[in-house]
Protein backbone atom coordinates (compact mmCIF):
# COMPACT_ATOMS: atom_id res chain seq x y z
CA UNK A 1 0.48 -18.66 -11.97
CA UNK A 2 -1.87 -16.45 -14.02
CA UNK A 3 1.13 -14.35 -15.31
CA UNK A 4 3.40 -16.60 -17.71
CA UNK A 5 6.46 -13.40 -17.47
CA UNK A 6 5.73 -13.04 -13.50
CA UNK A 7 6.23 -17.28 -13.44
CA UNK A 8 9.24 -16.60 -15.00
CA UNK A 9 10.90 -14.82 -12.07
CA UNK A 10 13.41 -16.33 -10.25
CA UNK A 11 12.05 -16.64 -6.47
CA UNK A 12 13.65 -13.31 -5.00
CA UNK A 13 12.41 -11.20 -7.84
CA UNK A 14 8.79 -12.68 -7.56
CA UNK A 15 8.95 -11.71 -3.42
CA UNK A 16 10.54 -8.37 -4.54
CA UNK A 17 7.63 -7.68 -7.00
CA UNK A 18 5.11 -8.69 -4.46
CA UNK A 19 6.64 -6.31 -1.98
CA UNK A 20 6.72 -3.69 -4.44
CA UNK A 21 3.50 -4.44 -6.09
CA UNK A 22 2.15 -3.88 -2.20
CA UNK A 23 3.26 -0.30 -2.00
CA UNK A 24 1.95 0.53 -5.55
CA UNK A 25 -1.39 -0.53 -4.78
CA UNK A 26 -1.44 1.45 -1.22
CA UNK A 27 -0.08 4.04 -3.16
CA UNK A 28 -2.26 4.52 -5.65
CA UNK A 29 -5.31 4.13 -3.99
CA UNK A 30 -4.14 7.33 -2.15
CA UNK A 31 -5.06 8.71 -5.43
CA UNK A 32 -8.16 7.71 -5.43
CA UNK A 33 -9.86 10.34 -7.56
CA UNK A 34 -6.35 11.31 -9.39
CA UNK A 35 -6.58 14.90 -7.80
CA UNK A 36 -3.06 14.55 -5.75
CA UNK A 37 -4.92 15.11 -2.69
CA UNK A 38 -2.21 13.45 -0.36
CA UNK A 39 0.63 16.47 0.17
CA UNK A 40 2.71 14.68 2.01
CA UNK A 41 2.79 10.93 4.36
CA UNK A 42 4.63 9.48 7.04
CA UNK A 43 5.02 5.47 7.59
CA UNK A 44 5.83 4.25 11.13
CA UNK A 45 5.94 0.85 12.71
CA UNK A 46 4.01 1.39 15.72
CA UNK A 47 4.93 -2.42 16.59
CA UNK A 48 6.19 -5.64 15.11
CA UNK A 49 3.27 -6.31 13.24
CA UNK A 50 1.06 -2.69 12.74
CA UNK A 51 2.33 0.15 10.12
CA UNK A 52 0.91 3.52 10.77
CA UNK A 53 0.60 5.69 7.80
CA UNK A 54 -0.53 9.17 8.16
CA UNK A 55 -1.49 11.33 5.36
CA UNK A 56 -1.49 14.83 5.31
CA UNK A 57 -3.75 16.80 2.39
CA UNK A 58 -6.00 19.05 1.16
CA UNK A 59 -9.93 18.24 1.48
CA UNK A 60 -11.44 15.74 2.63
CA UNK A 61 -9.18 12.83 2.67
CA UNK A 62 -11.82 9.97 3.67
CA UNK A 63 -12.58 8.05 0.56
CA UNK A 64 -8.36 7.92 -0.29
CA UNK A 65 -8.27 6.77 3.00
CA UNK A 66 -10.63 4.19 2.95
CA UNK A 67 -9.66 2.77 -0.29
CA UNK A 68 -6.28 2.63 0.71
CA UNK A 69 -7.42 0.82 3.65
CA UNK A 70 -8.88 -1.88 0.88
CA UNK A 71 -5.95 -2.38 -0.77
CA UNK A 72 -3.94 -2.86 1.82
CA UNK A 73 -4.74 -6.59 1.96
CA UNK A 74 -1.78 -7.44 -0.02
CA UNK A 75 0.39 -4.98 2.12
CA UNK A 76 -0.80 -6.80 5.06
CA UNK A 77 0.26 -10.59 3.82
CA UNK A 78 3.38 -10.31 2.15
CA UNK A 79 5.09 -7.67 4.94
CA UNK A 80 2.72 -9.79 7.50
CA UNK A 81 1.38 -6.30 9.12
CA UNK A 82 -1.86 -4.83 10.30
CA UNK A 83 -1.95 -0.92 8.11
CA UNK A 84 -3.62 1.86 9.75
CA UNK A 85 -4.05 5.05 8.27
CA UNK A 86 -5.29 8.42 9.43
């Protein structure tokens, strides 16, 4: 563990900090350029194992999109999902 206080977690608040930690960086890559271009999103499983998020904004929404799609690496392991997002 790289993180002596995240070691230091009991078990379920390391998994709840990864789960949460997930969102956050989904999140704020939605923000990519800090202009709060994203109005509004909806999340949907469209199966066991693929989340569809779609994002409604101003602008062209293309590089929040795709840099959300980077960062969802962690989203995808620890909620064991493919994420899609239009």
């Amino acid at each position: 563990m790289r993180h002596v206080a995240f070691a230091q977690l009991s078990p379920f608040q390391q998994d709840v900090v990864g789960k949460l930690s997930a969102i956050l960086r989904v999140a704020d890559a939605l923000d990519y350029h800090h202009q709060s271009k994203i109005k509004d999103l909806t999340c949907k499983m469209q199966s066991k194992k693929k989340l569809a998020i779609h994002v409604n904004g101003k602008g062209d929404l293309t590089r929040e999109i795709d840099y959300a799609l980077e960062k969802a690496d962690l989203m995808n392991k620890v909620y064991d999902v493919e994420t899609v997002i239009d």
